[in-house]
C-alpha atoms as a PDB file:
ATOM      1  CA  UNK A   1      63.753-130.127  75.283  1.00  0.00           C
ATOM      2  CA  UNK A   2      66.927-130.845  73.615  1.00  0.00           C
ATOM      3  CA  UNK A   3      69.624-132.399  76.777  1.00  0.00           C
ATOM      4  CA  UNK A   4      72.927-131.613  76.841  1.00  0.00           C
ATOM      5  CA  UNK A   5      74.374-134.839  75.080  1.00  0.00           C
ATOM      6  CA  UNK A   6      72.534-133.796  71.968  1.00  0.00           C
ATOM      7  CA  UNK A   7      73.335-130.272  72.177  1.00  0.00           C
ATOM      8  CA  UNK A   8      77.013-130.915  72.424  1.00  0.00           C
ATOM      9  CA  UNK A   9      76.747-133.934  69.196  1.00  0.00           C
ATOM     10  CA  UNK A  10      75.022-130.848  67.240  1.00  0.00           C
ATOM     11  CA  UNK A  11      77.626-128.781  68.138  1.00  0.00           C
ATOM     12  CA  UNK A  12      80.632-131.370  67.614  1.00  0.00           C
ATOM     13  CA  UNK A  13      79.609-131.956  64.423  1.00  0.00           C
ATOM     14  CA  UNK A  14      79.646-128.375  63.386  1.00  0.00           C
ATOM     15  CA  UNK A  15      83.136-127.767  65.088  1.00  0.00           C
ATOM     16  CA  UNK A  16      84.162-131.041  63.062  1.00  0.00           C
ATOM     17  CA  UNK A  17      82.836-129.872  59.866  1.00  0.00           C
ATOM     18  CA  UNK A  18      84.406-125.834  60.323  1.00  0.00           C
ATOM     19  CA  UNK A  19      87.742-127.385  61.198  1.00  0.00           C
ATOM     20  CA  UNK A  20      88.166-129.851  58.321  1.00  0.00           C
ATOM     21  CA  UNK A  21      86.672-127.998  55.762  1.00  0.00           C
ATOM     22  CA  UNK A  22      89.237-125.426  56.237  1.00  0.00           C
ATOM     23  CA  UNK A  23      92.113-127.882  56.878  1.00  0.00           C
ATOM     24  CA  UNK A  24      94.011-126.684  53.710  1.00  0.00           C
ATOM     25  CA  UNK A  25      94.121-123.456  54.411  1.00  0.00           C
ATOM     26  CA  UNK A  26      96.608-124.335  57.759  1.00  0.00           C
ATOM     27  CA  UNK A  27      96.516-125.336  61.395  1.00  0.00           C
ATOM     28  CA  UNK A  28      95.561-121.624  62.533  1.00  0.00           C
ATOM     29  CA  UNK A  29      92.697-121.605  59.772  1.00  0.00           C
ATOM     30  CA  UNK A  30      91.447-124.569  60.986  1.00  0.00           C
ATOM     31  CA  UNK A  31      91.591-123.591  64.724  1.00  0.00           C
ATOM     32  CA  UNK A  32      90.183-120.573  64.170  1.00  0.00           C
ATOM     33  CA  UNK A  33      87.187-122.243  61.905  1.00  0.00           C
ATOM     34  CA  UNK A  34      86.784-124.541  65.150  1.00  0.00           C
ATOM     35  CA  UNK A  35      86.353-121.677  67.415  1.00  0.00           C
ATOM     36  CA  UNK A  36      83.830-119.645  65.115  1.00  0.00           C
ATOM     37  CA  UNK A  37      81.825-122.406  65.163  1.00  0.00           C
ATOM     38  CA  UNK A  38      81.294-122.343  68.957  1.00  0.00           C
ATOM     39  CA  UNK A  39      81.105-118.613  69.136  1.00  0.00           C
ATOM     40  CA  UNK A  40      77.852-117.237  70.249  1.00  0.00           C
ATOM     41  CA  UNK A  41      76.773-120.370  72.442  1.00  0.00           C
ATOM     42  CA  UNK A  42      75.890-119.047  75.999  1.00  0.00           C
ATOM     43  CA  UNK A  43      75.686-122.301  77.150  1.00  0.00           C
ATOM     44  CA  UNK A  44      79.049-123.662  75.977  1.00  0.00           C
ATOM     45  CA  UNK A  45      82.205-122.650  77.361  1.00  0.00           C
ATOM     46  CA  UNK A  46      85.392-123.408  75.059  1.00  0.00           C
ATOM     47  CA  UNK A  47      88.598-124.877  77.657  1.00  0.00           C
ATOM     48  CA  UNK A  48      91.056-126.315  75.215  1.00  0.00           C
ATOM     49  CA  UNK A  49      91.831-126.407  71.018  1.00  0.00           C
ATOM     50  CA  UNK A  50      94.590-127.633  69.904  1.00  0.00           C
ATOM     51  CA  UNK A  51      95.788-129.502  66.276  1.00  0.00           C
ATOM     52  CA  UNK A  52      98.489-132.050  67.093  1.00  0.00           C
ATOM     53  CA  UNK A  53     100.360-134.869  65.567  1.00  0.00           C
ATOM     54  CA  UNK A  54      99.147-138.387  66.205  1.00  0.00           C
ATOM     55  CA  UNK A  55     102.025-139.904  66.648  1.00  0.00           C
ATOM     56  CA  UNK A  56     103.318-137.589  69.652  1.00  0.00           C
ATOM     57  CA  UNK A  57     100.375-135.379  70.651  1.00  0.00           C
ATOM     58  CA  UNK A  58     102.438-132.768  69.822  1.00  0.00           C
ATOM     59  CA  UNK A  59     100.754-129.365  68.792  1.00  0.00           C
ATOM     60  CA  UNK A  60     101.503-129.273  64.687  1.00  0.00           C
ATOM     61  CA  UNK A  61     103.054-126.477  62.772  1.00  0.00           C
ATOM     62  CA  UNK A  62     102.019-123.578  60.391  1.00  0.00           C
ATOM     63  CA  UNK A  63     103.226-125.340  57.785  1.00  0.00           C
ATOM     64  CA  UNK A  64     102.487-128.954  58.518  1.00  0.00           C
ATOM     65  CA  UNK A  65     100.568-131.328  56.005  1.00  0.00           C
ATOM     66  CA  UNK A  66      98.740-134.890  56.268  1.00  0.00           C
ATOM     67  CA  UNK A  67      97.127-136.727  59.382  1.00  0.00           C
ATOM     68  CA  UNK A  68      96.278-134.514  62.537  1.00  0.00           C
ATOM     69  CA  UNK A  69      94.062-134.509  65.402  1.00  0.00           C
ATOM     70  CA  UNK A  70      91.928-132.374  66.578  1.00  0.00           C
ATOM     71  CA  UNK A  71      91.835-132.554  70.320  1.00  0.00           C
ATOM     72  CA  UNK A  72      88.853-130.239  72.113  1.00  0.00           C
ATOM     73  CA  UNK A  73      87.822-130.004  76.053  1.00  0.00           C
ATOM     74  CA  UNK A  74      84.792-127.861  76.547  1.00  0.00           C
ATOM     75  CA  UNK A  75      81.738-127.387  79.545  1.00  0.00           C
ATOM     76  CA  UNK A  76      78.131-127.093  78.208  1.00  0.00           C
ATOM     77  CA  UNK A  77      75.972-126.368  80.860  1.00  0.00           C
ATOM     78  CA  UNK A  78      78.398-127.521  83.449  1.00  0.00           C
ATOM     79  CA  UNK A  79      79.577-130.727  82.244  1.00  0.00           C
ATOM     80  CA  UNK A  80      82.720-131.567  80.560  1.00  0.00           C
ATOM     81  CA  UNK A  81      83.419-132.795  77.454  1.00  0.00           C
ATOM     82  CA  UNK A  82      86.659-134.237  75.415  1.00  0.00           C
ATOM     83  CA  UNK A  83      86.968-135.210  72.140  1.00  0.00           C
ATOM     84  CA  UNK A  84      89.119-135.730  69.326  1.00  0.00           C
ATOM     85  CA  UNK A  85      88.715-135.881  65.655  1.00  0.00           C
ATOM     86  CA  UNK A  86      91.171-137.014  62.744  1.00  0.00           C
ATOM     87  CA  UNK A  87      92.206-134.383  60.093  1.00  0.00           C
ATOM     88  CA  UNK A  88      94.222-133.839  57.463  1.00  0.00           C
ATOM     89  CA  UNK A  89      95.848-130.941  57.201  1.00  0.00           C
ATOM     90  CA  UNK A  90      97.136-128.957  53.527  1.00  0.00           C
END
């Protein structure tokens, strides 16, 4: 049976993948990417997405370009996960 640590590095690996691969397109393309790829998952329940700048933890822009993080909190089967994941954005 696959546990929940390896369920959630699948997962995060996806959600890393969707979000950077449409980083060009914009912040809300690359949210939105995120998101898709965590649709669907009974098991996985989606707190907190956000694209922010490094240096302030700000949430980024529209329009922003370059270095970004990816910051995601999220419960699979009841435990609680954070993570973050560098970006670059246009």
């Amino acid at each position: 049976m696959i546990s929940t640590v390896d369920e959630l590095r699948a997962r995060r690996a996806e959600v890393r993948a969707a979000a950077a691969a449409n980083a060009d397109r914009g912040v809300d393309a690359c949210i939105a990417a995120a998101q898709s790829a965590l649709m669907g998952e009974p098991r996985i329940r989606l707190e907190y997405l956000s694209v922010v700048d490094p240096a302030t933890f700000l949430p980024v822009g529209e329009g922003s370009s370059g270095r970004a993080l990816a910051l995601i909190a999220a419960s699979v089967a009841g435990h609680r996960f954070i993570d973050n994941g560098e970006i670059y954005l246009g």
